[in-house]
PDB file of N, CA and C in Angstrom:
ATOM      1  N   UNK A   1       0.849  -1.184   0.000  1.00  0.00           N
ATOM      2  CA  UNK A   1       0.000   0.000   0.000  1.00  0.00           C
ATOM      3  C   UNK A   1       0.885   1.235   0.000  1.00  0.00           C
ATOM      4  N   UNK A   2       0.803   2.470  -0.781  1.00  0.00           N
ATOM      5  CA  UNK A   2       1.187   3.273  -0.937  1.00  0.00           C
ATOM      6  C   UNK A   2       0.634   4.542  -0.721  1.00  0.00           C
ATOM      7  N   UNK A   3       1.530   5.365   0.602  1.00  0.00           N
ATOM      8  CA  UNK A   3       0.582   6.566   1.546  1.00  0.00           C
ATOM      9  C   UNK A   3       0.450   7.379   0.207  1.00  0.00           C
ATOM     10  N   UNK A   4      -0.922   8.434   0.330  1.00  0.00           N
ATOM     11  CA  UNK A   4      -0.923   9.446  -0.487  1.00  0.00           C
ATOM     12  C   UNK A   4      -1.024  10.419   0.367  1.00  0.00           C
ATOM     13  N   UNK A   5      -0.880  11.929  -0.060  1.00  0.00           N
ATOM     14  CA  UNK A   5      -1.100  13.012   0.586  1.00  0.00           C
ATOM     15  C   UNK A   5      -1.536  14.132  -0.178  1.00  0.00           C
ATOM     16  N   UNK A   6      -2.378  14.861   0.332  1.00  0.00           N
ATOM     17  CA  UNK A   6      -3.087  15.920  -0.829  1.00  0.00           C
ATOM     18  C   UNK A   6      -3.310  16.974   0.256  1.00  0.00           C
ATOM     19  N   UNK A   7      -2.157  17.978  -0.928  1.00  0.00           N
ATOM     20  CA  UNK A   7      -2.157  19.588   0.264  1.00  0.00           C
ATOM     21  C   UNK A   7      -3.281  20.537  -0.428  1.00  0.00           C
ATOM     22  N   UNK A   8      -3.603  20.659   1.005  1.00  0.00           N
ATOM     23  CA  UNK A   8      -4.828  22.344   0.439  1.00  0.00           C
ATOM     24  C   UNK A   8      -4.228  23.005   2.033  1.00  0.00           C
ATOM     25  N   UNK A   9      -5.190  24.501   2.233  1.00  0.00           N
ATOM     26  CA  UNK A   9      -5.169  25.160   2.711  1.00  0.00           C
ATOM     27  C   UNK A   9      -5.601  24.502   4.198  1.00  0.00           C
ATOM     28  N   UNK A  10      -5.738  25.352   5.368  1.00  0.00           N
ATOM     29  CA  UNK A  10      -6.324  24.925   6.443  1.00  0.00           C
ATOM     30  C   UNK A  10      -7.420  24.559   6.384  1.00  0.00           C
ATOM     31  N   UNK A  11      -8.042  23.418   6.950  1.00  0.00           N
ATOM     32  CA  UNK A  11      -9.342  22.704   6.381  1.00  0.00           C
ATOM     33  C   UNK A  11     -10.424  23.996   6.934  1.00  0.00           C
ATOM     34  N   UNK A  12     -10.177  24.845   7.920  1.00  0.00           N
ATOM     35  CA  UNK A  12     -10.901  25.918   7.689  1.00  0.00           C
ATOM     36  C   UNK A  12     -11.423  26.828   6.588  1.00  0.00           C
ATOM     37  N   UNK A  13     -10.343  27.319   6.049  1.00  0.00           N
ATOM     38  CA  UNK A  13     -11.024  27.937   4.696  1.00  0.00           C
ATOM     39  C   UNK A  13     -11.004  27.002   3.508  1.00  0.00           C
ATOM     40  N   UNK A  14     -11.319  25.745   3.775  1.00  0.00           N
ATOM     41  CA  UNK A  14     -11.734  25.178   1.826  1.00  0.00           C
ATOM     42  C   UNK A  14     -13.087  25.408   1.628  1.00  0.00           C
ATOM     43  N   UNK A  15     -13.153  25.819   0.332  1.00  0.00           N
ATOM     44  CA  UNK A  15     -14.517  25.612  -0.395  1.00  0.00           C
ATOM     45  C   UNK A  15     -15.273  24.951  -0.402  1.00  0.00           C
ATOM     46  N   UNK A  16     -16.555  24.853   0.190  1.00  0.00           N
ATOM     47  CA  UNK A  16     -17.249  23.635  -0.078  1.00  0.00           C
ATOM     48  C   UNK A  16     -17.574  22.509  -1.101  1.00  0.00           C
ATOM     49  N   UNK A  17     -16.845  23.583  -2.223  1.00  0.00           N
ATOM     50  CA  UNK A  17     -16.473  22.059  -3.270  1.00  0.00           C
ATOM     51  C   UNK A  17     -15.359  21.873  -3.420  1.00  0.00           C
ATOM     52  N   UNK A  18     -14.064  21.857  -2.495  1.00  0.00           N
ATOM     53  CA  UNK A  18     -13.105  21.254  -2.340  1.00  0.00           C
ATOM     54  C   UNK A  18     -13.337  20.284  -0.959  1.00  0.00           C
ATOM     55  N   UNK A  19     -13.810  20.874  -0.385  1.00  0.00           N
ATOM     56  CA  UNK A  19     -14.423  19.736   0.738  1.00  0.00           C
ATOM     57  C   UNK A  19     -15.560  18.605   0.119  1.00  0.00           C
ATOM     58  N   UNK A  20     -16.027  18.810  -0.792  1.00  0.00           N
ATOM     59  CA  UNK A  20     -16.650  17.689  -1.057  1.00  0.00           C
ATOM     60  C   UNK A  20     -15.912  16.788  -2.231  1.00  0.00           C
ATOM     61  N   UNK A  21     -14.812  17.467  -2.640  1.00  0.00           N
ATOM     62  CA  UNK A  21     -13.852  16.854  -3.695  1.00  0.00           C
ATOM     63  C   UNK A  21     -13.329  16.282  -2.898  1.00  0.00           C
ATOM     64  N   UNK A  22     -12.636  16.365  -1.920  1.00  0.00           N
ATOM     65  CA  UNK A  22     -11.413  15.562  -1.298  1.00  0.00           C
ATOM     66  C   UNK A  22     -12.372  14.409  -0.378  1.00  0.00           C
ATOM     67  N   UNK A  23     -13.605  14.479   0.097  1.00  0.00           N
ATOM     68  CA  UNK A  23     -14.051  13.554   0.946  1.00  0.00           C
ATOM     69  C   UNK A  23     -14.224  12.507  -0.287  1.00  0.00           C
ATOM     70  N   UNK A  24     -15.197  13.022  -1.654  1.00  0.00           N
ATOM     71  CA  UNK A  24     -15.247  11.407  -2.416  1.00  0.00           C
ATOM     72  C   UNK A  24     -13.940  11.400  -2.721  1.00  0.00           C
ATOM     73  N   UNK A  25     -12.702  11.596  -3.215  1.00  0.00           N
ATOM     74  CA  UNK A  25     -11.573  11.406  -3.775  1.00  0.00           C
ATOM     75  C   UNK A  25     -11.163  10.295  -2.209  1.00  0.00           C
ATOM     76  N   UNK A  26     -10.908  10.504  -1.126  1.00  0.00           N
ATOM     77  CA  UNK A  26     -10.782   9.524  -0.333  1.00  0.00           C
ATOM     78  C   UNK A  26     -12.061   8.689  -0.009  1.00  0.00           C
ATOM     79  N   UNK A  27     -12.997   8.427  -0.463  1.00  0.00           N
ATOM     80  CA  UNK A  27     -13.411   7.254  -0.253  1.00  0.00           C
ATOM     81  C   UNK A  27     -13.527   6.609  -1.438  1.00  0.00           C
ATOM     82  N   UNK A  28     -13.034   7.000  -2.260  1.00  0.00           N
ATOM     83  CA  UNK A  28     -13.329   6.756  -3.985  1.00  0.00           C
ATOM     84  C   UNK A  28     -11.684   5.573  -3.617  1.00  0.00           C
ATOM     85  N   UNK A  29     -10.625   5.829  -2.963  1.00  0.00           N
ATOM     86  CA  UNK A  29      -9.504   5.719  -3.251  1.00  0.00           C
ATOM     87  C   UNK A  29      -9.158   4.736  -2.106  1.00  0.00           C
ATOM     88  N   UNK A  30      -9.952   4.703  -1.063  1.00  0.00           N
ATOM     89  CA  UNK A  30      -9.756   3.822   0.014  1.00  0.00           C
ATOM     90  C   UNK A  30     -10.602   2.802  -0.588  1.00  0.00           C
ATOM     91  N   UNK A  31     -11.532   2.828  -1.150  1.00  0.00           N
ATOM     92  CA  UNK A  31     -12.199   1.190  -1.791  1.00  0.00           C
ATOM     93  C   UNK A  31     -11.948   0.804  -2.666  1.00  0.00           C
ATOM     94  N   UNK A  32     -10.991   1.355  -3.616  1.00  0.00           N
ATOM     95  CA  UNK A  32      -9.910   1.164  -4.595  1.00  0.00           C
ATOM     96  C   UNK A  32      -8.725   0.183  -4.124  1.00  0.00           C
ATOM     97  N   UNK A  33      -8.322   1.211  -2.949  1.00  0.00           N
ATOM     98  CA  UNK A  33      -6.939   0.568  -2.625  1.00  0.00           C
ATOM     99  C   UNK A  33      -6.683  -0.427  -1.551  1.00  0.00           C
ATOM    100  N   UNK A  34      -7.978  -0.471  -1.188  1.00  0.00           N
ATOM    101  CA  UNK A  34      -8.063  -1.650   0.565  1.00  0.00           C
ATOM    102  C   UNK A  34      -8.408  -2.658   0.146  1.00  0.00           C
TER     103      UNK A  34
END
């Protein structure tokens, strides 16, 4: 298994469609990769 990491800003100021990008992108990627 190979860690990933994905930089944004303080999870305080993301966009609500970067907050909803990065939540499916990790669950899209954890049932991919588990």
């Amino acid at each position: 298994l190979m860690p990933m990491t994905l930089l944004y800003p303080h999870r305080q100021h993301l966009s609500r469609r970067l907050q909803v990008f990065t939540d499916w992108l990790e669950t899209l990627l954890k049932d991919k990769l588990l």
